[in-house]
C-alpha atoms as a PDB file:
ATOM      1  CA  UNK A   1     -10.337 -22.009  14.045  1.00  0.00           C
ATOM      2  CA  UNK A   2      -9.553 -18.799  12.963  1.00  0.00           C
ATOM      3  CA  UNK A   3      -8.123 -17.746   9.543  1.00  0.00           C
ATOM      4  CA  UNK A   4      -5.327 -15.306  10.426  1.00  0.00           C
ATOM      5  CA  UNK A   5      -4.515 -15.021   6.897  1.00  0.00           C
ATOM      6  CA  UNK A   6      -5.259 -15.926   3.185  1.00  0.00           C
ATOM      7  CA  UNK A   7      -2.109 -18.229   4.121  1.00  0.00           C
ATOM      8  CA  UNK A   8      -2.222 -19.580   7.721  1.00  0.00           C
ATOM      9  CA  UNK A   9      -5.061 -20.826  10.324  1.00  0.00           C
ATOM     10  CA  UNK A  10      -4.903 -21.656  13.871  1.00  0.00           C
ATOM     11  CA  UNK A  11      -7.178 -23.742  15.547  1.00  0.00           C
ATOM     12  CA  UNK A  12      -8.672 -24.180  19.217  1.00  0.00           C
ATOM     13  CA  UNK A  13      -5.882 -26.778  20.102  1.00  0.00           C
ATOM     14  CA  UNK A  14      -3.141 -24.637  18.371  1.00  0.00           C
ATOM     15  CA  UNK A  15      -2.434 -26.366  15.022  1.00  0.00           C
ATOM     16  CA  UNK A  16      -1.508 -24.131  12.424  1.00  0.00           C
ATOM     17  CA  UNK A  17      -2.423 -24.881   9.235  1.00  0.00           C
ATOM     18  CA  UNK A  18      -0.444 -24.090   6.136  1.00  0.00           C
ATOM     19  CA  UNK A  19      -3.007 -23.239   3.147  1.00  0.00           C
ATOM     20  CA  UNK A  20      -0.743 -24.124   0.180  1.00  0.00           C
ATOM     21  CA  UNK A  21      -1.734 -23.863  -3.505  1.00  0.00           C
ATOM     22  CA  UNK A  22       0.203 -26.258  -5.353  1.00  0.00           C
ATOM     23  CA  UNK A  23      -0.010 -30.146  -5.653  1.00  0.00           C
ATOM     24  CA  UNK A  24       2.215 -32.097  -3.911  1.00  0.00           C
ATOM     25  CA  UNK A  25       3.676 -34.865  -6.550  1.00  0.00           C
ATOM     26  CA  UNK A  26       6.267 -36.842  -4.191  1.00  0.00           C
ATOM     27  CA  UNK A  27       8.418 -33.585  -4.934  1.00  0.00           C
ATOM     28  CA  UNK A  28       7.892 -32.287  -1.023  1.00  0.00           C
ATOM     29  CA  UNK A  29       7.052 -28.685  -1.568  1.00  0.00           C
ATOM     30  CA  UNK A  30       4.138 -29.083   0.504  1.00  0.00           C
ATOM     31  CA  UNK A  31       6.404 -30.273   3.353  1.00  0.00           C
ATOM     32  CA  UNK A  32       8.896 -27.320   2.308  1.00  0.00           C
ATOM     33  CA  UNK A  33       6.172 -24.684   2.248  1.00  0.00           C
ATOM     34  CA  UNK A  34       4.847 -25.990   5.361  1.00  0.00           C
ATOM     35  CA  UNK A  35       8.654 -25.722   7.236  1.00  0.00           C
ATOM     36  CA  UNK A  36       8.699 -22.423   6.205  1.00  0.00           C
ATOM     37  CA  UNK A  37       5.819 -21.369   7.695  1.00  0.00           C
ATOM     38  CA  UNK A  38       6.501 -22.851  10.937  1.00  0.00           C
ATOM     39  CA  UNK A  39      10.110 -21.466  11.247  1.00  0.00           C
ATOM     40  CA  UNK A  40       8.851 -18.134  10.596  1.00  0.00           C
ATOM     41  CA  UNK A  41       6.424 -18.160  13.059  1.00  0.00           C
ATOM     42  CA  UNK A  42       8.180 -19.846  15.835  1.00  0.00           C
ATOM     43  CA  UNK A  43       6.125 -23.252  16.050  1.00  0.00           C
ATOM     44  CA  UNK A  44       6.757 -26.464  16.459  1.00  0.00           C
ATOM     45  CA  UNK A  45       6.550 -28.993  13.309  1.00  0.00           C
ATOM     46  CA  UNK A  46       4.211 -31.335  15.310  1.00  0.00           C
ATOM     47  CA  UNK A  47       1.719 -28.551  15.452  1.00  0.00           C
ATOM     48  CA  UNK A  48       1.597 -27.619  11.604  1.00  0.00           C
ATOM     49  CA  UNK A  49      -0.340 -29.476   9.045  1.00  0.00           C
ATOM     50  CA  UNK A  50      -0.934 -28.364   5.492  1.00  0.00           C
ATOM     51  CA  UNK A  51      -4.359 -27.961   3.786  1.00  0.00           C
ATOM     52  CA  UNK A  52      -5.072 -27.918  -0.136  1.00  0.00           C
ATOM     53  CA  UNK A  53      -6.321 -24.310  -1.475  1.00  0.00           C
ATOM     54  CA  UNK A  54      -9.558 -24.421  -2.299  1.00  0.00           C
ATOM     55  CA  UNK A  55      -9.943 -23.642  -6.291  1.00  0.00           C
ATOM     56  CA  UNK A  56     -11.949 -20.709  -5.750  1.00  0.00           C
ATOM     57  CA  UNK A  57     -10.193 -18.451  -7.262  1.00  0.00           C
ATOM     58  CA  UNK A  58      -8.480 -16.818  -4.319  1.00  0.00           C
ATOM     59  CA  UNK A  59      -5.119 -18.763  -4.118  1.00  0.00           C
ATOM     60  CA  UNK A  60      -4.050 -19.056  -7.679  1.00  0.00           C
ATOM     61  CA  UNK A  61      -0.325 -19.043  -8.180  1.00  0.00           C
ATOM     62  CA  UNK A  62       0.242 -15.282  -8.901  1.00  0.00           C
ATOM     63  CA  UNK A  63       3.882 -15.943  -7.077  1.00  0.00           C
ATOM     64  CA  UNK A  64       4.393 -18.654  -9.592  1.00  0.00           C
ATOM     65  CA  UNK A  65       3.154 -16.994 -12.807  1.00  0.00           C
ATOM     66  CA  UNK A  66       5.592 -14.337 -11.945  1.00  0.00           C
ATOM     67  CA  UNK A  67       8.312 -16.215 -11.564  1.00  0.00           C
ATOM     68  CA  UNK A  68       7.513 -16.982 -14.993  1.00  0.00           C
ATOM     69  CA  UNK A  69       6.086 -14.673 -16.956  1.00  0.00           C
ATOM     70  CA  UNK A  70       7.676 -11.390 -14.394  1.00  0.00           C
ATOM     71  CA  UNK A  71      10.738 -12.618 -13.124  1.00  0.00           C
ATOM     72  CA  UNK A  72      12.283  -9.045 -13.928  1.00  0.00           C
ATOM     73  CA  UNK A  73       9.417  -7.875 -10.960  1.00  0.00           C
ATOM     74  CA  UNK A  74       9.917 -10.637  -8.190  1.00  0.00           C
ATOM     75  CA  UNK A  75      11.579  -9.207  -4.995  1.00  0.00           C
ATOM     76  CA  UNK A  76      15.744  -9.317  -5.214  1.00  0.00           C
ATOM     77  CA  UNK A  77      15.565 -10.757  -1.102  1.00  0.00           C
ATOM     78  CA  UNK A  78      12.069 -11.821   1.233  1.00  0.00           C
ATOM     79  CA  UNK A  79       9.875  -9.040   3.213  1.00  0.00           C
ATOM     80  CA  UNK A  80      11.461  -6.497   0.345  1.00  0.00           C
ATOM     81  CA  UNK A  81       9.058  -4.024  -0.487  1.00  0.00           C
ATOM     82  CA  UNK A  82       9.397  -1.598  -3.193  1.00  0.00           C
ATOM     83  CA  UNK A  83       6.762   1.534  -4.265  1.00  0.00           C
ATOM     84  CA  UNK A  84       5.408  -0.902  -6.989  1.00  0.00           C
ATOM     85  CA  UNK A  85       5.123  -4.469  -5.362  1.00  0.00           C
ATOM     86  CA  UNK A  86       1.196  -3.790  -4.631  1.00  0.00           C
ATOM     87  CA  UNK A  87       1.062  -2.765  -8.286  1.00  0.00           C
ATOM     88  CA  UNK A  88       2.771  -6.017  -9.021  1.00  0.00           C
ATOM     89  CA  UNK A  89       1.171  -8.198  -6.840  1.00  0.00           C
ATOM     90  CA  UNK A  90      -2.027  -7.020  -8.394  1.00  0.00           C
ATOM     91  CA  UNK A  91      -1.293  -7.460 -11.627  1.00  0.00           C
ATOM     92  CA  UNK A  92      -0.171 -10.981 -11.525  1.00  0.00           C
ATOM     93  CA  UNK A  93      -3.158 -12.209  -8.933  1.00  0.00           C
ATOM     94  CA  UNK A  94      -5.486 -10.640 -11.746  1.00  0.00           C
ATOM     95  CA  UNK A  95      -3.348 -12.382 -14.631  1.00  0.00           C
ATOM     96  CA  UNK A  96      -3.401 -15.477 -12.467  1.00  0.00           C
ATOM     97  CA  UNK A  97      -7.195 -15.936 -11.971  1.00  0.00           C
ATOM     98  CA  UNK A  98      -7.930 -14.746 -15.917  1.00  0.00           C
ATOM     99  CA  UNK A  99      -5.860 -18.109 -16.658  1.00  0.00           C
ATOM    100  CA  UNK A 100      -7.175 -20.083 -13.154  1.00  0.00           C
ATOM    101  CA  UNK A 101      -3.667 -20.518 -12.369  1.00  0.00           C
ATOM    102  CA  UNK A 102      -3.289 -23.313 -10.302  1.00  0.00           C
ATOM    103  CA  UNK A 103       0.383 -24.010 -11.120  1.00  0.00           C
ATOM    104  CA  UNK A 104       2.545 -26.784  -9.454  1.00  0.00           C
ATOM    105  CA  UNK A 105       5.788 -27.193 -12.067  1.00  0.00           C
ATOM    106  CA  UNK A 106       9.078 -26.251 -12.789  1.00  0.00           C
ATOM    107  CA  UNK A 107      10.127 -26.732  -9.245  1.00  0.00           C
ATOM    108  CA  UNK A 108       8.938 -22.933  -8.714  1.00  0.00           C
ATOM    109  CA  UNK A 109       6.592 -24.073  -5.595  1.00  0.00           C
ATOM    110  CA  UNK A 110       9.539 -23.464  -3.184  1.00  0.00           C
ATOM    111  CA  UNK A 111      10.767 -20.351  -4.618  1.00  0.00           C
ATOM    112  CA  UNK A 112       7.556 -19.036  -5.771  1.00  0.00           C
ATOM    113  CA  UNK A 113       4.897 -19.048  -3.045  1.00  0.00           C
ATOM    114  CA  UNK A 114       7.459 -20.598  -0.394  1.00  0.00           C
ATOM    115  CA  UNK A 115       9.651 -17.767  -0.622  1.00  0.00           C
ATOM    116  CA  UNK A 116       7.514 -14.747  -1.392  1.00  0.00           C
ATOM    117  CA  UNK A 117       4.319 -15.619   0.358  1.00  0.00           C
ATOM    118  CA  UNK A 118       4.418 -18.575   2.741  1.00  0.00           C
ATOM    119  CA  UNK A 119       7.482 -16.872   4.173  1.00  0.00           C
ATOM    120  CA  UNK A 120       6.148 -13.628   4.323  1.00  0.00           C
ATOM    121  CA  UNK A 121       2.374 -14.652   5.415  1.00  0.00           C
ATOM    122  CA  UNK A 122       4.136 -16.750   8.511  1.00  0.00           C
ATOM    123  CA  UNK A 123       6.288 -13.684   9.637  1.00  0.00           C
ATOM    124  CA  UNK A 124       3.050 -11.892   9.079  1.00  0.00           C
ATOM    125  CA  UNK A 125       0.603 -13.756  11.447  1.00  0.00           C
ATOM    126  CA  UNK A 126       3.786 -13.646  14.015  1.00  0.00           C
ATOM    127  CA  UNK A 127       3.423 -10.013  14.324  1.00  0.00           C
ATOM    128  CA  UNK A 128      -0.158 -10.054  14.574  1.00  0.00           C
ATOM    129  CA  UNK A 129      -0.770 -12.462  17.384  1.00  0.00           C
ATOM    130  CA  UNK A 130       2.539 -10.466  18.920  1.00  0.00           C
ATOM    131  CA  UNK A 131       0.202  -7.222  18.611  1.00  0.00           C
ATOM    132  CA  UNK A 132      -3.096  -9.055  19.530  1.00  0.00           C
ATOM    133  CA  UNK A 133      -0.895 -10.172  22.713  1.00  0.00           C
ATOM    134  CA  UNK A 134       0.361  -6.741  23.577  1.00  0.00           C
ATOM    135  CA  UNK A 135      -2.635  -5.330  23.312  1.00  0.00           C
ATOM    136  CA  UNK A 136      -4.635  -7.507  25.333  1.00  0.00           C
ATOM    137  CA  UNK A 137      -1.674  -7.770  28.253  1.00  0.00           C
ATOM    138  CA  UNK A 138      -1.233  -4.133  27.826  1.00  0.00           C
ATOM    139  CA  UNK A 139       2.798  -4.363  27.166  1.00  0.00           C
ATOM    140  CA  UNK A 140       5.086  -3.472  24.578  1.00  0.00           C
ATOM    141  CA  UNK A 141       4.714  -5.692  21.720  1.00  0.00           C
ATOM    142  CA  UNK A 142       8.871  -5.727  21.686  1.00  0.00           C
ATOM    143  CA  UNK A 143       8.809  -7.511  25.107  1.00  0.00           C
ATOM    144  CA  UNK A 144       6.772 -10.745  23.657  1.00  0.00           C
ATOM    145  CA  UNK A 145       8.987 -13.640  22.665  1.00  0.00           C
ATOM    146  CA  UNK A 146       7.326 -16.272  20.762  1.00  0.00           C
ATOM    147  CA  UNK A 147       8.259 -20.113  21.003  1.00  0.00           C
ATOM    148  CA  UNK A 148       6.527 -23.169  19.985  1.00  0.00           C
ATOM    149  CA  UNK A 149       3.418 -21.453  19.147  1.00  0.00           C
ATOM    150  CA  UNK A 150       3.176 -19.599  22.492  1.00  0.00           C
ATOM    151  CA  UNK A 151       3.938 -16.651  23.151  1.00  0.00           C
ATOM    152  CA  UNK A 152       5.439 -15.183  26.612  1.00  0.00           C
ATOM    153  CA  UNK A 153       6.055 -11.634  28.503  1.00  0.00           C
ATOM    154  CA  UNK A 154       8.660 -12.479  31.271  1.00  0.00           C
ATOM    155  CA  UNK A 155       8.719  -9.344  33.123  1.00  0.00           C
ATOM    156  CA  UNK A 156       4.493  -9.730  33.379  1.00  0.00           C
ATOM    157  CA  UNK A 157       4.935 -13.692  33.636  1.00  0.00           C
ATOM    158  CA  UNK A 158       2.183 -13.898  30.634  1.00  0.00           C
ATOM    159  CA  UNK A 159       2.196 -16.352  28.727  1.00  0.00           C
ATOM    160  CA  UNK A 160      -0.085 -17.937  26.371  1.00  0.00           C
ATOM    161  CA  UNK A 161      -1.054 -20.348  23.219  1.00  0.00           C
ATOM    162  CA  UNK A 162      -1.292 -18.919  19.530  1.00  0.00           C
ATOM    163  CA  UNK A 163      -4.733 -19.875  19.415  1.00  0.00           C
ATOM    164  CA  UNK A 164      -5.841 -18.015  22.163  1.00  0.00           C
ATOM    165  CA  UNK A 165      -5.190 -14.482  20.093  1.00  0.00           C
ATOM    166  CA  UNK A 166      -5.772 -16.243  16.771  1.00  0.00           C
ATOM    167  CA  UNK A 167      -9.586 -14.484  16.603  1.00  0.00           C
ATOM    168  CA  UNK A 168      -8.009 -11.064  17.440  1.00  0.00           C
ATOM    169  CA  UNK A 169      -5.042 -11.108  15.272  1.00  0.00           C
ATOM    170  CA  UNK A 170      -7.552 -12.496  12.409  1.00  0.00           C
ATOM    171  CA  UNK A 171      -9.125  -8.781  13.009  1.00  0.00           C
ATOM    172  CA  UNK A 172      -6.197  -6.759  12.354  1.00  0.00           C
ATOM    173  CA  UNK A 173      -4.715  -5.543   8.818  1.00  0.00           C
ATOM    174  CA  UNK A 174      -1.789  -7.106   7.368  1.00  0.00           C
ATOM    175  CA  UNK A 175       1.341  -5.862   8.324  1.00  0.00           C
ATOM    176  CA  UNK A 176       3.173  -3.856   4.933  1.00  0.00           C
ATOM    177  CA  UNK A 177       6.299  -5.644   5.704  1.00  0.00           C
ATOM    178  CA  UNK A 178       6.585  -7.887   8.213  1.00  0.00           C
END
C-alpha cells in the first residue's frame, strides 16, 4: 500500500483507505468523512474503508480545535487558500499536539476535518495520481478522467487502477490548492 497522504492510502487491490482522527460513537462521521473522500476522488464506496489515526501525534484534530478555539481563521468555502492559512494551519497542529488533541465532540467531525481536510486531502491525491498518470503516459494531465478509482486517457486508450500510480503520486508534493 502506499500512503499518498497524511489522509488517504491505496492499496495493491485499489482500496482506499480513509485515515480519520475522530471516534466514531454511532454518530456516523466516520462514514461521512469516509463519503467525502471517495466523492472527491472519484471512487467507488465499495472500494473505501476507514482506518483509526494512530495517536502518534501526527493526526490530532488541529481542524477541530480551530473550529473551536479559531473559528474567526477557518476557511469562509473548501480548497480556499489565503496568504496566512499555512500560518494557521501551523499554529493550530502545534496547539493541537501541546494538548494531544484527539477531539471527537460537538458534532465538529464533519465540518472540521470532513470539510477542511478529508475534502481537501481526497481532491489532493486526485491530482496527484492524475499527474503520476500523465507523466508516466506522457499526456496532458487535463486529458485524464478519473472514475471509480481508475483513471483513463481516451484519445491514448490508457487506462488504469489508482493503485497502480499510488507509489508515484506518494512521491510528489502536495498540491497548494487542489
Amino acid at each position: 500500500e502506499a500512503l499518498v497522504n497524511s489522509w488517504v492510502k491505496i492499496d495493491a487491490d485499489n482500496m482506499v483507505t480513509a485515515i480519520v482522527p475522530h471516534c466514531e460513537m454511532g454518530q456516523g462521521a466516520n462514514s461521512t468523512i469516509a463519503q467525502m473522500l471517495a466523492d472527491e476522488m472519484d471512487v467507488n464506496w465499495e472500494n473505501v474503508r476507514v482506518m483509526d489515526a494512530p495517536a502518534d501525534g501526527n493526526y490530532v484534530s488541529h481542524h477541530a480545535a480551530r473550529l473551536f478555539v479559531g473559528p474567526g481563521t477557518l476557511p469562509d468555502k473548501p480548497n480556499q487558500v489565503g496568504f496566512m492559512e499555512p500560518t494557521y494551519d501551523g499554529i493550530f497542529t502545534q496547539l493541537g499536539k501541546l494538548a494531544s488533541a484527539y477531539i471527537t465532540g460537538g458534532s465538529s467531525s464533519v465540518r472540521s476535518t470532513g470539510q477542511n481536510g478529508m475534502r481537501i486531502a481526497g481532491a489532493a491525491a486526485r491530482e496527484m495520481l492524475v499527474a503520476a498518470a500523465a507523466d508516466e503516459w506522457g499526456v496532458p494531465a487535463d486529458e485524464i478522467v478519473t472514475e471509480n478509482a481508475t483513471l483513463t486517457h481516451a484519445k491514448s486508450g490508457k487506462s488504469a487502477a489508482y493503485a497502480k500510480f499510488a507509489a508515484a503520486a506518494a512521491e510528489q508534493d502536495l498540491p497548494r490548492a487542489p
